[in-house]
C-alpha atoms as a PDB file:
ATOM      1  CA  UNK A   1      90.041  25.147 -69.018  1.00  0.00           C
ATOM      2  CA  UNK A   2      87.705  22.001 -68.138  1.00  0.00           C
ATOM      3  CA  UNK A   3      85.524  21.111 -65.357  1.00  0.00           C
ATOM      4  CA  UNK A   4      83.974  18.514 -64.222  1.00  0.00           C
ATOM      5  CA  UNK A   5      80.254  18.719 -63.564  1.00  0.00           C
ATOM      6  CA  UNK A   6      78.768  14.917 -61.740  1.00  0.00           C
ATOM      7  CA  UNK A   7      81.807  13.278 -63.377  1.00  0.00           C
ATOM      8  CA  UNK A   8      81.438  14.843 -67.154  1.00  0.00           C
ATOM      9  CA  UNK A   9      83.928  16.874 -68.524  1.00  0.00           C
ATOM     10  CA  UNK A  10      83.067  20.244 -69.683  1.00  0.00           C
ATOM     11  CA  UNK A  11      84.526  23.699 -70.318  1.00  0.00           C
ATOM     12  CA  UNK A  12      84.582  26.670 -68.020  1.00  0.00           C
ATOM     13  CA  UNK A  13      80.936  28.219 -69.928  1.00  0.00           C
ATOM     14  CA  UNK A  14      79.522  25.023 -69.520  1.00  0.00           C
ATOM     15  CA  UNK A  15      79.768  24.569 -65.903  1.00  0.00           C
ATOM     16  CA  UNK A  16      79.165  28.467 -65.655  1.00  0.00           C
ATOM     17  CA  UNK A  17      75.986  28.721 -66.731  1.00  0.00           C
ATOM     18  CA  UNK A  18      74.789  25.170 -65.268  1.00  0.00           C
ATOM     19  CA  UNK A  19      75.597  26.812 -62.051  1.00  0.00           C
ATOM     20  CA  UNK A  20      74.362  30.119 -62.510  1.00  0.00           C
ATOM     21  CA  UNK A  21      71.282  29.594 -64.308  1.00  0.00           C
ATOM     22  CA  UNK A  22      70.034  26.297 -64.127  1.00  0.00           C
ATOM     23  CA  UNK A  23      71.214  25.637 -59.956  1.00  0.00           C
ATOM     24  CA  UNK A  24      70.667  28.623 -59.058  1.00  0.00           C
ATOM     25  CA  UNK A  25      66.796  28.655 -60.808  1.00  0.00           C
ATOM     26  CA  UNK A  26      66.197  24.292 -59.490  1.00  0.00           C
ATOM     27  CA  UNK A  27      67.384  25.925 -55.503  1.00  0.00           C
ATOM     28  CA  UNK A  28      64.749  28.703 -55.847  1.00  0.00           C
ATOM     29  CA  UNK A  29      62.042  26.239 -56.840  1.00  0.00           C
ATOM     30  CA  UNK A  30      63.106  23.768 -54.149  1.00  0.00           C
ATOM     31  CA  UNK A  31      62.653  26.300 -51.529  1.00  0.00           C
ATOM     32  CA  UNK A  32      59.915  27.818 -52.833  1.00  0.00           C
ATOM     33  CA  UNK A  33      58.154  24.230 -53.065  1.00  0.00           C
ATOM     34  CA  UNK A  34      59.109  24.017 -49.282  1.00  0.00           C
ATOM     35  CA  UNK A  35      57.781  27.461 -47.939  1.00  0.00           C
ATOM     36  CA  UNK A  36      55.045  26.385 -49.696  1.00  0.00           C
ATOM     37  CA  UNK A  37      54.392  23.041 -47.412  1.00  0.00           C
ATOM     38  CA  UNK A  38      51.628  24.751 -44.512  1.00  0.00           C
ATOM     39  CA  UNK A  39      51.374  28.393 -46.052  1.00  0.00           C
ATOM     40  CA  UNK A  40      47.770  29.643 -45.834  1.00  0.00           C
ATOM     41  CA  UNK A  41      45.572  30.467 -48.612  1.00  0.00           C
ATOM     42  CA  UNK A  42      46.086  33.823 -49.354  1.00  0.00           C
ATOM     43  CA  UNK A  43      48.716  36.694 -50.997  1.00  0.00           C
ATOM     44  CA  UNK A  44      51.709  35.221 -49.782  1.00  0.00           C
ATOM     45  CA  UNK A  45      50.878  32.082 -51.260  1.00  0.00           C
ATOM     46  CA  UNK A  46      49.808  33.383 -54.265  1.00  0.00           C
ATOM     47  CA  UNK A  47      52.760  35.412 -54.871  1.00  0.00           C
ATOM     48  CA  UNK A  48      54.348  31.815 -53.925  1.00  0.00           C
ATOM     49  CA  UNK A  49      52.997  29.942 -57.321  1.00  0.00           C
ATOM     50  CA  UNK A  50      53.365  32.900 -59.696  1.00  0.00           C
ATOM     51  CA  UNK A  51      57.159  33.011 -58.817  1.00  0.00           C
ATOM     52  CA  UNK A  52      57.195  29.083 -59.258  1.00  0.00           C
ATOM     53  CA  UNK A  53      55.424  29.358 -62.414  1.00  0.00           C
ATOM     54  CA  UNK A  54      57.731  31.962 -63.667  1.00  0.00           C
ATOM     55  CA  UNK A  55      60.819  29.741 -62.614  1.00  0.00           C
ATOM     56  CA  UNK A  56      59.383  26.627 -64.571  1.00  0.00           C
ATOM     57  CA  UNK A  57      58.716  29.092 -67.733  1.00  0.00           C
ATOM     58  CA  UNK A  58      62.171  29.753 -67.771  1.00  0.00           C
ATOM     59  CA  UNK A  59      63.756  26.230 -67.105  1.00  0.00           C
ATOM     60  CA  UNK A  60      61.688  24.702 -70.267  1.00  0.00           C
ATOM     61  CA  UNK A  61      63.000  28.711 -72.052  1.00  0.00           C
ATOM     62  CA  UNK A  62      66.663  27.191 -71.063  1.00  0.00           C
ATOM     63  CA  UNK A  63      66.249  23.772 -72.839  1.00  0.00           C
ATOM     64  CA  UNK A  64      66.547  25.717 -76.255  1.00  0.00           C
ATOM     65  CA  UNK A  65      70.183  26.971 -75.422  1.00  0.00           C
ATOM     66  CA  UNK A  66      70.933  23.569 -73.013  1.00  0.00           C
ATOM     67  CA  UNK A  67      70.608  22.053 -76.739  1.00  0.00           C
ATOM     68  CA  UNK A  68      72.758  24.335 -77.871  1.00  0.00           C
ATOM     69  CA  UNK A  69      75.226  24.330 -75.492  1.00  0.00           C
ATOM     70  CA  UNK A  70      75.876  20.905 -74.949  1.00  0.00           C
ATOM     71  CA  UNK A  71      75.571  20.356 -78.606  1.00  0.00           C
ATOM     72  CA  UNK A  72      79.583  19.929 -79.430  1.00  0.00           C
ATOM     73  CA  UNK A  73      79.857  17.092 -76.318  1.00  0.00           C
ATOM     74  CA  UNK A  74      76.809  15.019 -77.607  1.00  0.00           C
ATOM     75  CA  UNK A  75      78.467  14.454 -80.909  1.00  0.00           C
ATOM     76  CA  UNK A  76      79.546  10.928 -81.716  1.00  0.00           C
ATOM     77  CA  UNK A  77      83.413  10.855 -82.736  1.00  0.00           C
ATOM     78  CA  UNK A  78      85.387   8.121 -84.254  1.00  0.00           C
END
């Protein structure tokens, strides 16, 4: 089975674990950046930016099996 992820063609694990790793971890961050926007100093805040730092952690973690992954499509082919 194939999908099609912003016009590429890739197979069902592909487009899996695009969606439920890296979407799902770039939304969090997104709204985390906006609660963010007015939020006081203080523990709520705090707790805030460690979650953000966490989710950036383990974006640049997920490059190592992106390359992986999407290995066998980046492959030039006569």
């Amino acid at each position: 089975m194939e999908i099609t992820l912003n016009g590429y063609v890739f197979d069902k694990e592909i487009a899996e674990y695009v969606d439920k790793t890296i979407w799902h971890l770039a939304i969090e961050l997104e709204c985390l950046d906006s609660e963010l926007e007015g939020m006081p100093v203080g523990k709520e805040r705090s707790k805030n930016v460690k979650r953000k730092v966490e989710i950036k952690k383990q974006l640049y973690e997920e490059l190592k099996t992106l390359e992986n992954k999407f290995a066998k499509y980046l492959q030039l082919q006569h």
